[in-house]
N, C-alpha and C. Protein backbone atom coordinates (compact mmCIF):
# COMPACT_ATOMS: atom_id res chain seq x y z
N UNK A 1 -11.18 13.86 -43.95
CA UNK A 1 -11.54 12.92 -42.91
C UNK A 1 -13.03 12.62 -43.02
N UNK A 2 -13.33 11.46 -43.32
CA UNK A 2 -14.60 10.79 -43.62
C UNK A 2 -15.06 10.88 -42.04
N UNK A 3 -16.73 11.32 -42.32
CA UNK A 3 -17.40 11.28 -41.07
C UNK A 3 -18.38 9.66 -40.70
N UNK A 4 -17.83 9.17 -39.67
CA UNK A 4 -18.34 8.10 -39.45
C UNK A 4 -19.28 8.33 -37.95
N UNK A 5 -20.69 6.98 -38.25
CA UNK A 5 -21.61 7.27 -37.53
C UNK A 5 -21.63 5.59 -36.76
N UNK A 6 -21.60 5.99 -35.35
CA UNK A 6 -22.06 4.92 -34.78
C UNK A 6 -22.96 4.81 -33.72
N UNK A 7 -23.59 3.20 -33.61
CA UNK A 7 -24.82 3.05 -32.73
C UNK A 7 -24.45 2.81 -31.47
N UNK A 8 -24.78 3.19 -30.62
CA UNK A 8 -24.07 3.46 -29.22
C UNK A 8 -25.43 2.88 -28.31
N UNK A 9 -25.46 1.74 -27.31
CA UNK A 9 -26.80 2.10 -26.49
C UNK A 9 -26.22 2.23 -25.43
N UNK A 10 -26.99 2.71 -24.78
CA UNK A 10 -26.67 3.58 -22.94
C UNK A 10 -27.61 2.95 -22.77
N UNK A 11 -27.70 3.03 -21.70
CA UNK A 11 -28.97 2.43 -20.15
C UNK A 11 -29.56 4.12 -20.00
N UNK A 12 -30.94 3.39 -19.56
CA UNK A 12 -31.73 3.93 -19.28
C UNK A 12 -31.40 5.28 -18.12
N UNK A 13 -30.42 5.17 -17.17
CA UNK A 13 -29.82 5.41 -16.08
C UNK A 13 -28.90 6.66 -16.86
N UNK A 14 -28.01 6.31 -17.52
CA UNK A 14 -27.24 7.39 -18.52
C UNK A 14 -28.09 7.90 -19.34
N UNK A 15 -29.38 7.65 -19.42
CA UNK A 15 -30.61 9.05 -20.63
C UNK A 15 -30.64 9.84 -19.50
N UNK A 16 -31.19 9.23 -18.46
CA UNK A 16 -31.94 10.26 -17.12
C UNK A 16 -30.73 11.34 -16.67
N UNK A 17 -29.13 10.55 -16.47
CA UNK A 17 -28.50 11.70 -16.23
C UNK A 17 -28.09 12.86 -17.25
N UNK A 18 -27.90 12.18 -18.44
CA UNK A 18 -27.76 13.31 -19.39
C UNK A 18 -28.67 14.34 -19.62
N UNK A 19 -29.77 13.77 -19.51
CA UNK A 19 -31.22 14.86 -19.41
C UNK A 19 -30.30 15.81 -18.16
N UNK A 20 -30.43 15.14 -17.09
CA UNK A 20 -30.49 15.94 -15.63
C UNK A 20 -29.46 16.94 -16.26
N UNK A 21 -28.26 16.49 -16.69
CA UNK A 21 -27.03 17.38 -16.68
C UNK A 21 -27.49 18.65 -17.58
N UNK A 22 -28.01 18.18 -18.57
CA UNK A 22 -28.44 19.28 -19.49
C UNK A 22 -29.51 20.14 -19.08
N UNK A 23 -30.39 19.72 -18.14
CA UNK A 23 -31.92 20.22 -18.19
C UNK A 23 -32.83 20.29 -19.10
N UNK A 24 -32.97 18.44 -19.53
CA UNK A 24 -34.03 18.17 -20.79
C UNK A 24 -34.66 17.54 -20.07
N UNK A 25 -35.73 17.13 -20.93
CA UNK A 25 -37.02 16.57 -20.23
C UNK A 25 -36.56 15.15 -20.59
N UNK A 26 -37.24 14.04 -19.37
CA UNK A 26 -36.87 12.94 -20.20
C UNK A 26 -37.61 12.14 -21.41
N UNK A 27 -38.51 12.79 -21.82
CA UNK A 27 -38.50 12.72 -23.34
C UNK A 27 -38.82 13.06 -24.97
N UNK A 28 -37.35 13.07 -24.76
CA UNK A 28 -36.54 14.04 -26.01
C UNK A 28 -36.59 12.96 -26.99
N UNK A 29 -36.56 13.44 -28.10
CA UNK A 29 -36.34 12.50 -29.31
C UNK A 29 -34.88 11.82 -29.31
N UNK A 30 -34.74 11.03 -29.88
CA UNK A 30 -33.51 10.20 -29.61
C UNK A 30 -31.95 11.31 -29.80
N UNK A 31 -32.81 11.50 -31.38
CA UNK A 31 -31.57 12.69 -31.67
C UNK A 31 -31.09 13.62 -31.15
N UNK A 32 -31.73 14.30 -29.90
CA UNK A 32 -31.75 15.22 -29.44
C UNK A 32 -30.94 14.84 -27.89
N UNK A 33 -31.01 13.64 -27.75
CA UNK A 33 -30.76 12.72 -26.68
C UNK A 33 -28.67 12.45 -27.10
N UNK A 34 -28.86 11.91 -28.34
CA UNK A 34 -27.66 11.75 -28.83
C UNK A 34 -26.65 13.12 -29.09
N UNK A 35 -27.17 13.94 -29.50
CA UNK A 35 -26.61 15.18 -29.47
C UNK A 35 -25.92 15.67 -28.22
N UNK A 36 -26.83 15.41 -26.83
CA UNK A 36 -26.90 16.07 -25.47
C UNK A 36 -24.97 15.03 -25.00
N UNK A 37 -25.56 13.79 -25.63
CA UNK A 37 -24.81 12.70 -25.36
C UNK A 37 -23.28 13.08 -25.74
N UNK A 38 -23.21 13.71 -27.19
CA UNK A 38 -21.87 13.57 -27.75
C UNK A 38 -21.60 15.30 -26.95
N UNK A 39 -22.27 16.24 -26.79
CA UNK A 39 -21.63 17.10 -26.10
C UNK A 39 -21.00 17.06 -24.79
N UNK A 40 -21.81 15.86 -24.38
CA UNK A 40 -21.49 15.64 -22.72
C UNK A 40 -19.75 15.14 -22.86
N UNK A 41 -19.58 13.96 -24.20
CA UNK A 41 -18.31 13.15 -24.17
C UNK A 41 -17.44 14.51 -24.69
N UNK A 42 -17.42 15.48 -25.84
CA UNK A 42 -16.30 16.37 -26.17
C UNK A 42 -16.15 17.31 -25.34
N UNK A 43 -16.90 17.34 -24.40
CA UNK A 43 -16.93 18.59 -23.24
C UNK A 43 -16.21 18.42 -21.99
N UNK A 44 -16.80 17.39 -21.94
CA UNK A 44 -16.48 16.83 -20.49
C UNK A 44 -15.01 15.70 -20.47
N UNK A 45 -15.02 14.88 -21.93
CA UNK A 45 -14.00 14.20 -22.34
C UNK A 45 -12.08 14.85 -22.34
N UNK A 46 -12.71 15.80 -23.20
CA UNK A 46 -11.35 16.65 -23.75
C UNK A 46 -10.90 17.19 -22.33
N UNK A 47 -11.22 16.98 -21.33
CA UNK A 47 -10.38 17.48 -20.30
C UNK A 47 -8.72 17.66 -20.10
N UNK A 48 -7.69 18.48 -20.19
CA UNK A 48 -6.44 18.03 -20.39
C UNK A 48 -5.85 18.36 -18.98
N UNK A 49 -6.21 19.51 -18.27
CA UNK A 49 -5.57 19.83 -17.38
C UNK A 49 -5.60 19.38 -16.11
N UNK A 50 -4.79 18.24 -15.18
CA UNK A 50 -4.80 17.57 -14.31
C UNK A 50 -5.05 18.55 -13.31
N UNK A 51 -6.41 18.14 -12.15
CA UNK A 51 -6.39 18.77 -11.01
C UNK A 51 -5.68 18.32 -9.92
N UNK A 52 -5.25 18.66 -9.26
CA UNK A 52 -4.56 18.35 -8.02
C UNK A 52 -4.81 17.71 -6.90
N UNK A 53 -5.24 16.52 -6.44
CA UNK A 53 -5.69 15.85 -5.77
C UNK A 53 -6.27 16.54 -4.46
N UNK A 54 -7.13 16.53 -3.56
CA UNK A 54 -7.81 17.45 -2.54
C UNK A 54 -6.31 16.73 -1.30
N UNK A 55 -6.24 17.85 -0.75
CA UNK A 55 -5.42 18.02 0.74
C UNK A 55 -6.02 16.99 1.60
N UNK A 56 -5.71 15.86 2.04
CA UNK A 56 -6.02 15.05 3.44
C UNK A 56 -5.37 15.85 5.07
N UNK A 57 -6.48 16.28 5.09
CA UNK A 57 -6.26 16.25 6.44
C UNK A 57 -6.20 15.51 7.45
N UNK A 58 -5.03 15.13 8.14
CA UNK A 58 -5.33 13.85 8.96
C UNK A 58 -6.24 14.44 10.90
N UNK A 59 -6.81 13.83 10.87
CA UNK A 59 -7.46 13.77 12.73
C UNK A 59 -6.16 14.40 13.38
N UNK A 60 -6.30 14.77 14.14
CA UNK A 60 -5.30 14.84 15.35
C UNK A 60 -5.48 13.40 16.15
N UNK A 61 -4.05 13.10 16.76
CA UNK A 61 -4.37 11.81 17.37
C UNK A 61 -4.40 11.21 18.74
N UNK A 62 -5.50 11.03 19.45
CA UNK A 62 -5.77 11.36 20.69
C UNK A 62 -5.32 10.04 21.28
N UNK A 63 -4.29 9.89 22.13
CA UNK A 63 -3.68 9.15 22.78
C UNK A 63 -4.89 8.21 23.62
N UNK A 64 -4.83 6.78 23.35
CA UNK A 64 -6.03 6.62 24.86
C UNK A 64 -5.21 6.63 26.02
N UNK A 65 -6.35 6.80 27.13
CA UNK A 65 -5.98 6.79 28.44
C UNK A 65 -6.63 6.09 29.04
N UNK A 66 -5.65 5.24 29.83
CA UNK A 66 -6.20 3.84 30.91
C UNK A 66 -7.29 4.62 31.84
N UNK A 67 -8.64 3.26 31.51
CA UNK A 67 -9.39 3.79 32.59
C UNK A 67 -8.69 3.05 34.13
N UNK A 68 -8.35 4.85 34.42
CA UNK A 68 -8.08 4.13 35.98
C UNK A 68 -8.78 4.01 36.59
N UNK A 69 -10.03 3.69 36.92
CA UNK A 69 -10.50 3.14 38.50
C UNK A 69 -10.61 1.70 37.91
N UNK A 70 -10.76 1.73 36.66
CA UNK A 70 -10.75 0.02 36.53
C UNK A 70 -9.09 -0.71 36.83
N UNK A 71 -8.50 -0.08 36.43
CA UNK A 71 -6.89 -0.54 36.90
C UNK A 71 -6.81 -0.62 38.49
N UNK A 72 -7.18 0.26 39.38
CA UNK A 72 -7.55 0.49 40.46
C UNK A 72 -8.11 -0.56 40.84
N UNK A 73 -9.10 -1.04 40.51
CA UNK A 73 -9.89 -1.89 41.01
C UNK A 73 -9.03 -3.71 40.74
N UNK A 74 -8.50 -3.89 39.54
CA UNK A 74 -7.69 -5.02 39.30
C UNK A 74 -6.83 -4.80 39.99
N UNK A 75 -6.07 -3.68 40.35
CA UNK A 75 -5.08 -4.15 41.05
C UNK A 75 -5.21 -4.01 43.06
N UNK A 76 -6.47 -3.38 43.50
CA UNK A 76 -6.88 -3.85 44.53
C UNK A 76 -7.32 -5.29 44.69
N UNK A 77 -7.91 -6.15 43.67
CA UNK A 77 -8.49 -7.25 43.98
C UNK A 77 -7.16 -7.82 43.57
N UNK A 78 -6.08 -7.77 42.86
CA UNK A 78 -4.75 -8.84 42.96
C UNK A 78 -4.58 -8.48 44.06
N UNK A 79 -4.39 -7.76 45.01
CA UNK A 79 -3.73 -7.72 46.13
C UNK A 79 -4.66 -8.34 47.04
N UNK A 80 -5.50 -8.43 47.13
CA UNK A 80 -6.29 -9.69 48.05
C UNK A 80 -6.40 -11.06 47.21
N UNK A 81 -5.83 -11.12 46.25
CA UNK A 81 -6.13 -12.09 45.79
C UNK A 81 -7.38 -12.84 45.38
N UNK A 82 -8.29 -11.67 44.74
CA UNK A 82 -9.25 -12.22 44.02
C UNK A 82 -9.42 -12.42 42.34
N UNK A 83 -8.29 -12.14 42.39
CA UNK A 83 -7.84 -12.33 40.65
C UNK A 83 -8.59 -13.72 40.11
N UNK A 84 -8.96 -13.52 38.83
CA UNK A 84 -9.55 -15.16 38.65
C UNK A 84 -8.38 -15.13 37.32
């Protein structure tokens, strides 16, 4: 199996995290950059084993409750008939 080499550019944004992930300085020689790079993809890439999605917990669900003095109050003023 012939070893083939290719030119890859990342953003500036993907050097800084690969540094971060590794704990390199941000600046490393390219090669050293690319190296950090292809360990990050066979490491982190080759993942096979599916994790299990996190548990949702749902809220409990709190019923509303009529404000009564305001009901109170609409239905004292229908009864005099100040309803608008």
């Amino acid at each position: 199996m012939a070893y083939e080499s290719r030119r890859v550019t990342i953003s500036y944004f993907a050097a800084e995290e690969v540094c971060r992930v590794f704990g390199l300085p941000l600046d490393i020689p390219s090669q050293a950059l690319g190296a950090a790079l292809e360990k990050l993809i066979f490491t982190r890439g080759n993942v096979t084993s599916v994790q299990p999605p996190p548990a949702i917990t749902e809220a409990p669900v709190i019923p509303n409750q009529p404000n009564k003095a305001a009901l109170a109050s609409m239905l004292n003023g229908y009864r005099q008939g100040e309803v608008a």
